[in-house]
C-alpha atoms as a PDB file:
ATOM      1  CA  UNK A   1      14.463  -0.084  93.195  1.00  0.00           C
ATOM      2  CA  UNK A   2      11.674  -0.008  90.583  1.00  0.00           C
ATOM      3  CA  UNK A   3       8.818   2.544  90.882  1.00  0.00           C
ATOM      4  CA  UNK A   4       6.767   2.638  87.914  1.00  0.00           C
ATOM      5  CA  UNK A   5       4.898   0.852  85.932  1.00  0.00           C
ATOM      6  CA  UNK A   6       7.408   1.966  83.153  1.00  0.00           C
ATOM      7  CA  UNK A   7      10.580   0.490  84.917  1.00  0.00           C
ATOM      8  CA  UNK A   8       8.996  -2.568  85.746  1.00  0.00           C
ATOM      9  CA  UNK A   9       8.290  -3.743  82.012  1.00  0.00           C
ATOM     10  CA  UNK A  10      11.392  -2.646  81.134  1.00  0.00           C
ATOM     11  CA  UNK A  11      12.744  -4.542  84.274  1.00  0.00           C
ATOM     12  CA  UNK A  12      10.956  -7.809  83.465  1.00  0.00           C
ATOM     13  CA  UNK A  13      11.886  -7.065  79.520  1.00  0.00           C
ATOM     14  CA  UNK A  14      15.898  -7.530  80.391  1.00  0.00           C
ATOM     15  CA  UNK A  15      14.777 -10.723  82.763  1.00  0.00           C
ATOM     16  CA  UNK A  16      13.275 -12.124  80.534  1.00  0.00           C
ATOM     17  CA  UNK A  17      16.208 -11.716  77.471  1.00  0.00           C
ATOM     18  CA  UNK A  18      18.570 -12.979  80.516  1.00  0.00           C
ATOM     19  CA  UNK A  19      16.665 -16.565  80.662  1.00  0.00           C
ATOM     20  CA  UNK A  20      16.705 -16.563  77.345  1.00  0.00           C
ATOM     21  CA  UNK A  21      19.862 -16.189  76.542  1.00  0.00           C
ATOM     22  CA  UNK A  22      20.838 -18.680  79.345  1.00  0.00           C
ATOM     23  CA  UNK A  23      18.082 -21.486  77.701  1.00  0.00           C
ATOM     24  CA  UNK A  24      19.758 -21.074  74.822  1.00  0.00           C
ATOM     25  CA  UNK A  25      23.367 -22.217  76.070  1.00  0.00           C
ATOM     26  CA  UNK A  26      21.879 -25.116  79.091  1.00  0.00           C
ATOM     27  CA  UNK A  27      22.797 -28.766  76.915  1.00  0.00           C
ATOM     28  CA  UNK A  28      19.837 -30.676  76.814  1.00  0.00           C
ATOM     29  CA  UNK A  29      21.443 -33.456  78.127  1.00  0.00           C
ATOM     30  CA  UNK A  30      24.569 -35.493  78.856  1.00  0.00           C
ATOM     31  CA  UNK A  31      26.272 -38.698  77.422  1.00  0.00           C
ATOM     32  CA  UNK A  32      29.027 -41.065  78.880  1.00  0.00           C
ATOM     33  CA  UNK A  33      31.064 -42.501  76.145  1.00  0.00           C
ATOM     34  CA  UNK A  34      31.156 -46.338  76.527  1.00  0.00           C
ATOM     35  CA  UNK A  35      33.295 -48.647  74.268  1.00  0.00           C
ATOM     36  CA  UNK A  36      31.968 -48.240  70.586  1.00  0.00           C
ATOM     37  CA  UNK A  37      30.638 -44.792  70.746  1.00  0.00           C
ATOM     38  CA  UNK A  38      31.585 -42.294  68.199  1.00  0.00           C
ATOM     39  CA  UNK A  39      29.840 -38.910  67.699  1.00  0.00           C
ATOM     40  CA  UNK A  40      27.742 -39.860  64.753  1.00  0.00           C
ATOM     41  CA  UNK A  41      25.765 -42.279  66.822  1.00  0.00           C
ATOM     42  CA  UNK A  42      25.518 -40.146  69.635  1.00  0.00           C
ATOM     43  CA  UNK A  43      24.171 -37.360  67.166  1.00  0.00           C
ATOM     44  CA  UNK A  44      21.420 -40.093  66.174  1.00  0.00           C
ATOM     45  CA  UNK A  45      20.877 -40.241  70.234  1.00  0.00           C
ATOM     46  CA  UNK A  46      20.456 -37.066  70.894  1.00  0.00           C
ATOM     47  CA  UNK A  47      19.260 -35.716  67.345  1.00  0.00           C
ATOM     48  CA  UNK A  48      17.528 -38.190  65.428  1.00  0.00           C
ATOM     49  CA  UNK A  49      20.235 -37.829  62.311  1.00  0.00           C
ATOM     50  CA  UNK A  50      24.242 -38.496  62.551  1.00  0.00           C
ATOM     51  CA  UNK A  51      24.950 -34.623  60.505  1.00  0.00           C
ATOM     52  CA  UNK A  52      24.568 -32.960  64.100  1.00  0.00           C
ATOM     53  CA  UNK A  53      28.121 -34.639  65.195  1.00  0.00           C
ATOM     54  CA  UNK A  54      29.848 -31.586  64.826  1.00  0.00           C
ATOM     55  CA  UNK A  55      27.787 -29.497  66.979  1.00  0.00           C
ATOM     56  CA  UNK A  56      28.672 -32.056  69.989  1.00  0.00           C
ATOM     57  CA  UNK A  57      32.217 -31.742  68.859  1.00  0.00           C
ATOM     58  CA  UNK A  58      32.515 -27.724  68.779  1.00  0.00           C
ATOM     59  CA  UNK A  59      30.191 -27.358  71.980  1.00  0.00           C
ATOM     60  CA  UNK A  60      32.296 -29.896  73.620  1.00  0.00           C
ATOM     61  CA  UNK A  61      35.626 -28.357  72.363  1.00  0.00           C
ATOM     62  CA  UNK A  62      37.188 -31.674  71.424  1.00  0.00           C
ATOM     63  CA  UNK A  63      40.283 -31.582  69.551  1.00  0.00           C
ATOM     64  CA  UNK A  64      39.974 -35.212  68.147  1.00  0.00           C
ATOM     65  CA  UNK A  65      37.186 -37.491  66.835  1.00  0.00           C
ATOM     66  CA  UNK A  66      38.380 -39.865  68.781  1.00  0.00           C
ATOM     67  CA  UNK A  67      36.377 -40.498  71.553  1.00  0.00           C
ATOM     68  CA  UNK A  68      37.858 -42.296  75.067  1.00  0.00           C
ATOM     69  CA  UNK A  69      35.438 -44.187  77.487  1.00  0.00           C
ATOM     70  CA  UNK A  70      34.467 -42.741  80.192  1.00  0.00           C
ATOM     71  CA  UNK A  71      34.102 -39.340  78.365  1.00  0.00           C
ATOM     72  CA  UNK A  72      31.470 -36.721  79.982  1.00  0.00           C
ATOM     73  CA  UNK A  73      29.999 -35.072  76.765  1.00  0.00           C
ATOM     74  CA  UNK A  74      27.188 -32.491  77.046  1.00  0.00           C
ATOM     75  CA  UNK A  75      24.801 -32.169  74.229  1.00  0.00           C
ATOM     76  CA  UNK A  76      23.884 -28.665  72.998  1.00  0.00           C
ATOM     77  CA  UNK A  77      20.520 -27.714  71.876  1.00  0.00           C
END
């Protein structure tokens, strides 16, 4: 239970570094590979620029470049 005034900043301090943290690691989105993808062009999707491809590939832990349709891929941040 909080009681002071105290407690409660430092209450709504750690709340606030929790939703933080958690923005930080929701994707901000989702792609479906269909027939042609390849990460480059779904870092120019998502990013604006094909050099973010690796960041899809690390968050997404592939093992392969090779991408197979049908493929749920979230996008980090």
């Amino acid at each position: 239970m909080i009681s002071g005034s105290s407690e409660l900043s430092s209450f709504l301090e750690r709340l606030r570094q929790q939703i933080d943290n958690l923005a930080g690691n929701t994707p901000i989105g989702r792609h479906l590979v269909v027939d042609g993808d390849n990460l480059q062009k779904i870092s120019v999707k998502f990013y604006g620029t094909p050099d973010n491809w690796k960041k899809i590939f690390d968050y997404n832990k592939l093992t392969t470049t090779e991408l197979s349709t049908g493929t749920l891929l979230e996008i980090p941040q």
